[in-house]
C-alpha atoms as a PDB file:
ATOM      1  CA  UNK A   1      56.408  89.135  17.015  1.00  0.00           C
ATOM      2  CA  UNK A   2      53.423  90.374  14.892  1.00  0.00           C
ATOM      3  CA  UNK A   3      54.729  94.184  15.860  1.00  0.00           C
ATOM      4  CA  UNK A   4      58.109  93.337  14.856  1.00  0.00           C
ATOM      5  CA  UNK A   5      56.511  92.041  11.737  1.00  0.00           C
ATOM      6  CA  UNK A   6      54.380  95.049  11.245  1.00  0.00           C
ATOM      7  CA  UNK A   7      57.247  97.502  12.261  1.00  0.00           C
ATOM      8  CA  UNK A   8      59.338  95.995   9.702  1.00  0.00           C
ATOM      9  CA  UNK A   9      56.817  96.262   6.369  1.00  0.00           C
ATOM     10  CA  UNK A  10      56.762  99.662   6.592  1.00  0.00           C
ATOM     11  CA  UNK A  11      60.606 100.133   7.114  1.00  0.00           C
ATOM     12  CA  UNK A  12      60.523  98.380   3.954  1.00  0.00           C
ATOM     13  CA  UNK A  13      57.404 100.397   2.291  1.00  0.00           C
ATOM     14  CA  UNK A  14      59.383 104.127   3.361  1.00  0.00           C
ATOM     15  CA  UNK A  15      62.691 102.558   1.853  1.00  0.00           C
ATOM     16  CA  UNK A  16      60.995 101.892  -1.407  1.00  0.00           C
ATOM     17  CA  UNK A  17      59.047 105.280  -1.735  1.00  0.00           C
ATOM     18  CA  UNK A  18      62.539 106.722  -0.690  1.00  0.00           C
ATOM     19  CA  UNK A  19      64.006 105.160  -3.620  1.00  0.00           C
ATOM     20  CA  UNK A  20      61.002 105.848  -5.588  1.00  0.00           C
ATOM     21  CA  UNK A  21      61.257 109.749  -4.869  1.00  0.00           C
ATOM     22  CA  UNK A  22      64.784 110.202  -5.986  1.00  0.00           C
ATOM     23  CA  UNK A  23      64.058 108.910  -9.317  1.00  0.00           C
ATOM     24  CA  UNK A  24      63.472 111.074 -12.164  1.00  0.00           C
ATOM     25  CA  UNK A  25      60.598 108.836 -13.746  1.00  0.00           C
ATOM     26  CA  UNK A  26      57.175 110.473 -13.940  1.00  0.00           C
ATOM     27  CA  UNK A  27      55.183 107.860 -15.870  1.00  0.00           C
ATOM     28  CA  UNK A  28      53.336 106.488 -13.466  1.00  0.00           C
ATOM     29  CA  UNK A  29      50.091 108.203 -12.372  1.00  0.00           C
ATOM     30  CA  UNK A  30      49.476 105.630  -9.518  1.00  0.00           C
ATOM     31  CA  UNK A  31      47.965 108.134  -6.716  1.00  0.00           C
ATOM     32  CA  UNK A  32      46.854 105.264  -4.185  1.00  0.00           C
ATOM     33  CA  UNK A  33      48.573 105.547  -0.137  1.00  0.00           C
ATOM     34  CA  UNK A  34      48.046 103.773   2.547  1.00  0.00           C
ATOM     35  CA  UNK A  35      45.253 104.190   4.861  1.00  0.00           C
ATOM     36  CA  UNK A  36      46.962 106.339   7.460  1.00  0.00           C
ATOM     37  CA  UNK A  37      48.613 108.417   4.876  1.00  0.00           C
ATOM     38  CA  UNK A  38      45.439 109.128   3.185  1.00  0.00           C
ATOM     39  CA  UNK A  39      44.140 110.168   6.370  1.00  0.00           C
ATOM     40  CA  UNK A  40      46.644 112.537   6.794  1.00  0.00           C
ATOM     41  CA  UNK A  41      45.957 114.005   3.141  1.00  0.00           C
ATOM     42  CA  UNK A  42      42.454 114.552   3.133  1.00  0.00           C
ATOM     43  CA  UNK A  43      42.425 115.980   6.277  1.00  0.00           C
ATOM     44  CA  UNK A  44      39.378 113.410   7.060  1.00  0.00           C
ATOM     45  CA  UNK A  45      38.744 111.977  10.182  1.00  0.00           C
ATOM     46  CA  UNK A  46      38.108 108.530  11.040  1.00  0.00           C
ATOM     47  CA  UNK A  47      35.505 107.253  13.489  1.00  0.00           C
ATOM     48  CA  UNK A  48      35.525 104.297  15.743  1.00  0.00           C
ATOM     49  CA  UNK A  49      33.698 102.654  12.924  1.00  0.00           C
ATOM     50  CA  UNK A  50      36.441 102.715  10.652  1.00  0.00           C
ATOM     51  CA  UNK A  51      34.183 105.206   8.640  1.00  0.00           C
ATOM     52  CA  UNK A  52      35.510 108.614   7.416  1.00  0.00           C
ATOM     53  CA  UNK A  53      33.753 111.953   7.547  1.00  0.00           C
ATOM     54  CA  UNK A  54      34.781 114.437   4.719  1.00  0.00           C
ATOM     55  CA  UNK A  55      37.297 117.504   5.210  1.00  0.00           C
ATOM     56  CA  UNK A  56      35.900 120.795   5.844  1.00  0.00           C
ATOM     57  CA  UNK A  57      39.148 122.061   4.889  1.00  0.00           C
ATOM     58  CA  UNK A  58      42.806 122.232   6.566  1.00  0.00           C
ATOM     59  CA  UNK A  59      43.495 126.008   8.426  1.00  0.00           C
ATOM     60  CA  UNK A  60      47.309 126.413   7.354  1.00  0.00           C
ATOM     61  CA  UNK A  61      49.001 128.095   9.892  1.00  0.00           C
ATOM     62  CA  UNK A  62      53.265 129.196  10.616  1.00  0.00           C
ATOM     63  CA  UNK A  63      55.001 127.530  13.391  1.00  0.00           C
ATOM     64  CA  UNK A  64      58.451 128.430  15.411  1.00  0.00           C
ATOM     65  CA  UNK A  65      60.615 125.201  14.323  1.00  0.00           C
ATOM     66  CA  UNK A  66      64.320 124.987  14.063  1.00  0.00           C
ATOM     67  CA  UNK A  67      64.060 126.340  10.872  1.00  0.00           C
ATOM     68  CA  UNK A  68      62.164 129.543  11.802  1.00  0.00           C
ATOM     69  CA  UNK A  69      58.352 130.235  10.953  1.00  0.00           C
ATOM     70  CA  UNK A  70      57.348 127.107   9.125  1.00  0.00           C
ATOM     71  CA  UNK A  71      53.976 125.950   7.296  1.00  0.00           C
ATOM     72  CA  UNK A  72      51.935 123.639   9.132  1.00  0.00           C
ATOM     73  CA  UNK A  73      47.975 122.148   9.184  1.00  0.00           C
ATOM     74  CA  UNK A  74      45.918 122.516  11.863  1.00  0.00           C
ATOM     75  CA  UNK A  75      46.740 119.862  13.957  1.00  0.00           C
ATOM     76  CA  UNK A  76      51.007 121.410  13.359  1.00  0.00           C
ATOM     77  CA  UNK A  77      51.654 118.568  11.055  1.00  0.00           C
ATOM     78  CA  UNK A  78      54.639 120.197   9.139  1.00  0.00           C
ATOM     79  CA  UNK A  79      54.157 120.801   4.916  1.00  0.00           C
ATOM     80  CA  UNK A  80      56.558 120.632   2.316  1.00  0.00           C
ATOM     81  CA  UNK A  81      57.116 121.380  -0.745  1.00  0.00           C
ATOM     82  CA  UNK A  82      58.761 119.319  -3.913  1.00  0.00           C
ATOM     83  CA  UNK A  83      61.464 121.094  -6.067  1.00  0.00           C
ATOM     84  CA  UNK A  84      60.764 118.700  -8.387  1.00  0.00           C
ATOM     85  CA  UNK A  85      57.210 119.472  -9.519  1.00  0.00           C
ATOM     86  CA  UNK A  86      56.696 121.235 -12.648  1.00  0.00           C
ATOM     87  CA  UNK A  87      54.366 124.213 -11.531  1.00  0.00           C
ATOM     88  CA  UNK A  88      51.448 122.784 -10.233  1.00  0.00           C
ATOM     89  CA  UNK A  89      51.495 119.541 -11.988  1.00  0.00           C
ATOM     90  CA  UNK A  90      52.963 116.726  -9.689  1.00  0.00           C
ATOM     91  CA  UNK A  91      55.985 115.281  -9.749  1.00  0.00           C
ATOM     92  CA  UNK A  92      55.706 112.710  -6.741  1.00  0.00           C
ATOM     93  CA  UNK A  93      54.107 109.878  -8.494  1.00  0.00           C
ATOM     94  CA  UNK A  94      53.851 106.292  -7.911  1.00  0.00           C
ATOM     95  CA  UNK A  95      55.585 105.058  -4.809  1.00  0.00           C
ATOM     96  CA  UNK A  96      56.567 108.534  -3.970  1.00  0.00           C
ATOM     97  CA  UNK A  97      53.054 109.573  -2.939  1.00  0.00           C
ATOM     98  CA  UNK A  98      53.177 106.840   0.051  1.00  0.00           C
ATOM     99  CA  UNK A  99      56.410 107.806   1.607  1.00  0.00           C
ATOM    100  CA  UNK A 100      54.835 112.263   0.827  1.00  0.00           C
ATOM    101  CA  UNK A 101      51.347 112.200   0.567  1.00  0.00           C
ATOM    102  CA  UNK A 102      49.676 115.032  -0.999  1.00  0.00           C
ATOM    103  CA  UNK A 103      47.471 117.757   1.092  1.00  0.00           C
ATOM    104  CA  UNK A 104      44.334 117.412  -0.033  1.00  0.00           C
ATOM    105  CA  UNK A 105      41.928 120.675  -0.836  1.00  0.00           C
ATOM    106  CA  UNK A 106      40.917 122.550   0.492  1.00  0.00           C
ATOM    107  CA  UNK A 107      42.548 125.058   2.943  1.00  0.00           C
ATOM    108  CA  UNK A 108      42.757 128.250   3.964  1.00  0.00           C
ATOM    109  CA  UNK A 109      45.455 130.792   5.014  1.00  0.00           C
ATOM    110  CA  UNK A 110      45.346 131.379   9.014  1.00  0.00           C
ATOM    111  CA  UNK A 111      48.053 132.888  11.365  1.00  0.00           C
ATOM    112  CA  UNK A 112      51.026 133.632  10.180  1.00  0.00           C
ATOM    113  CA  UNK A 113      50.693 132.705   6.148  1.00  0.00           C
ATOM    114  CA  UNK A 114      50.701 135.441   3.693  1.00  0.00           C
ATOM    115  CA  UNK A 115      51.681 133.637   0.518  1.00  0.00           C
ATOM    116  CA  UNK A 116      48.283 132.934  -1.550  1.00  0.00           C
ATOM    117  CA  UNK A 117      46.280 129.629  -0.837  1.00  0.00           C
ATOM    118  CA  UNK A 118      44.737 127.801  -3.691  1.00  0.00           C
ATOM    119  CA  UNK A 119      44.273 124.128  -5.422  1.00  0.00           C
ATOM    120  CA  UNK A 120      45.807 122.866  -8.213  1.00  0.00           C
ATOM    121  CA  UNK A 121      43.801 119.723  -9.888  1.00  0.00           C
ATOM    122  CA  UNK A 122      46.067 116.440 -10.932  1.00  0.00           C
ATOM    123  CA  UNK A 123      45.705 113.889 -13.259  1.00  0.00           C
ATOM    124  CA  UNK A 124      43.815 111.789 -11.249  1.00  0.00           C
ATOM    125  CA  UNK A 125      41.389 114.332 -10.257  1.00  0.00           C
ATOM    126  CA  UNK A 126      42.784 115.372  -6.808  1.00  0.00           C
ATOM    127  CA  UNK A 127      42.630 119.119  -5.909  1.00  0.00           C
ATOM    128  CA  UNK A 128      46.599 119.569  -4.179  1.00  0.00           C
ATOM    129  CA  UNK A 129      46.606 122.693  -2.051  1.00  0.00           C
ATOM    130  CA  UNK A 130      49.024 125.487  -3.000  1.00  0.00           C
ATOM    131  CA  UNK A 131      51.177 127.838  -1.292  1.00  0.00           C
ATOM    132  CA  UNK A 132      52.454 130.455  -3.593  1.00  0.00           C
ATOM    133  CA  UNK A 133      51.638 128.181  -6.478  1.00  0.00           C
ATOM    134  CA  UNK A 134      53.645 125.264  -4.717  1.00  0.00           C
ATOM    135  CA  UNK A 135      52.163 122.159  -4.472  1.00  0.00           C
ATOM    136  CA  UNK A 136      52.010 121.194  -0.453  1.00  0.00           C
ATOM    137  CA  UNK A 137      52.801 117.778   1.237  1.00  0.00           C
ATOM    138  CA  UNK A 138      53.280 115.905   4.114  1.00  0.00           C
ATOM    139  CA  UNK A 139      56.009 113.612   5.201  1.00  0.00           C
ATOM    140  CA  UNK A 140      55.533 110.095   6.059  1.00  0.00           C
ATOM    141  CA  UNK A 141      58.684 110.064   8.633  1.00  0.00           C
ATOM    142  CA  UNK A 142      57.268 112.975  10.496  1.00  0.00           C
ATOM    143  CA  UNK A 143      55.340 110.931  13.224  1.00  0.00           C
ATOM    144  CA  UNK A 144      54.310 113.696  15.617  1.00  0.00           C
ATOM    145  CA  UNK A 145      53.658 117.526  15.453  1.00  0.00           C
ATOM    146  CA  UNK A 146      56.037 119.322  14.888  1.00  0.00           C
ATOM    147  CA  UNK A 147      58.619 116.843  13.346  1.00  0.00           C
ATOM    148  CA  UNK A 148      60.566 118.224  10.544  1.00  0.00           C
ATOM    149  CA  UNK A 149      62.373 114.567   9.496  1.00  0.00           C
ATOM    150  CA  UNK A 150      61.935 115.414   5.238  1.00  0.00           C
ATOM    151  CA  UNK A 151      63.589 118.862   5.330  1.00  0.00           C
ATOM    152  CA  UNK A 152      66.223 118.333   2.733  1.00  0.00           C
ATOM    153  CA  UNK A 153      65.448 114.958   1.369  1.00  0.00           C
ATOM    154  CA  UNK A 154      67.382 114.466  -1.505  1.00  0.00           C
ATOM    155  CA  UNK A 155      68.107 118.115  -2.084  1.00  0.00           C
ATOM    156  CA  UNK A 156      64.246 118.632  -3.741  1.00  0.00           C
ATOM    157  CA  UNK A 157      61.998 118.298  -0.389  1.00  0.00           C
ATOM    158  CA  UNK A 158      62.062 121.290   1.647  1.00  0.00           C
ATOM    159  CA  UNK A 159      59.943 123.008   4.408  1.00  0.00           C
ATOM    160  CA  UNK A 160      57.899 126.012   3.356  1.00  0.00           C
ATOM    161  CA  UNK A 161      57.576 129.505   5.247  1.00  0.00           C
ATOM    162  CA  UNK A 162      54.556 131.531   5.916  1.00  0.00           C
ATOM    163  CA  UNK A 163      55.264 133.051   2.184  1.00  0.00           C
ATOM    164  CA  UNK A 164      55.342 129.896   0.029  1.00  0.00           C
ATOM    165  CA  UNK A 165      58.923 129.744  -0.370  1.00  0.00           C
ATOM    166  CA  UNK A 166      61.186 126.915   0.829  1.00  0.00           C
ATOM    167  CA  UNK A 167      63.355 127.151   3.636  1.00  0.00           C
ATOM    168  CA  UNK A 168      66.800 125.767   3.049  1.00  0.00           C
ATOM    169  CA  UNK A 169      68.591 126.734   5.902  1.00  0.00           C
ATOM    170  CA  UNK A 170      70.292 124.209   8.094  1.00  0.00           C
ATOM    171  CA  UNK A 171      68.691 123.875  11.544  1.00  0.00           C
ATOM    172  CA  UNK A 172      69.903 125.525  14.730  1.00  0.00           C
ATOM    173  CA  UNK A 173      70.852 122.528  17.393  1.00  0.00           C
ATOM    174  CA  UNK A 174      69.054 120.087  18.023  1.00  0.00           C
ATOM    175  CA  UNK A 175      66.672 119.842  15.444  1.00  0.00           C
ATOM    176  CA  UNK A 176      65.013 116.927  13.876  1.00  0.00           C
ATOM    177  CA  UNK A 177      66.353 117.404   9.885  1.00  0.00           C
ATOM    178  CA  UNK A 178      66.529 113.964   8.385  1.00  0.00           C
ATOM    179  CA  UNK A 179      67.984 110.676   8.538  1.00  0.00           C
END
């Protein structure tokens, strides 16, 4: 029962950062995710402790996906990038930033990326990596390596190539796109 019960919270917290990504509001500058999420972000590790040790920095590398060559951190977490951000100032604030947490500087380019790698500071002080001067995420839906569930959200949330650029192709069969 307690699963069910924990299962169910974050159906609910995804549904409301779904919501909270589709709107066009930017006046929040609320930055906070969840534990796991920030994880994912930083790039830190935790310890059987419950302590975290600081990033030395995420090696960005391509992947073969559905897609084609895709954008992904070290451990082939897929990134994205937000057609909605205004250069490299943020547009996934608020409840947004639970549901697509930010990646976290810094990074470097490895295999397969030739689009420039750099860090763009927010308003709240966090350094967002770049690809190509977009700002990079990940997806809160994508549960294993590899997974590709944001592609398309919403028309604004799209994978990125080894260039920088979105990818807005459909997938070939039997891809993992969305909802």
């Amino acid at each position: 029962m307690r699963r069910l019960s924990i299962i169910l919270t974050m159906l609910a917290a995804l549904a409301l950062g779904a919501a909270a990504c589709g709107s066009s509001s930017n006046t929040s500058t609320d930055t906070q995710t969840t534990a796991s999420a920030a994880g994912q972000a930083s790039g830190s590790t935790t310890t059987a402790g419950g302590s975290e040790t600081p990033a030395k920095g995420v090696a960005l590398a391509t992947a073969d996906s559905s897609f084609g060559k895709i954008v992904v951190d070290g451990e082939g977490r897929t990134l994205y990038l937000f057609l909605a951000d205004n250069g490299t100032t943020t547009a996934c604030t608020g409840g947004c930033t639970s549901l697509w947490p930010a990646l976290v500087a810094p990074a470097t380019a490895g295999t397969g990326v030739t689009g420039t790698v750099g860090d763009a500071t927010q308003a709240d002080g966090t350094k967002q990596v770049t690809l190509n001067g977009h700002l990079l995420y990940y997806y809160g839906g994508d549960t294993n390596p590899g997974d590709t569930m944001g592609q398309g959200i919403g028309g604004k949330w799209y994978v990125v190539n080894g260039a920088g650029e979105p990818v807005k192709a459909a997938a070939s069969s039997g891809a993992s796109s969305g909802y």
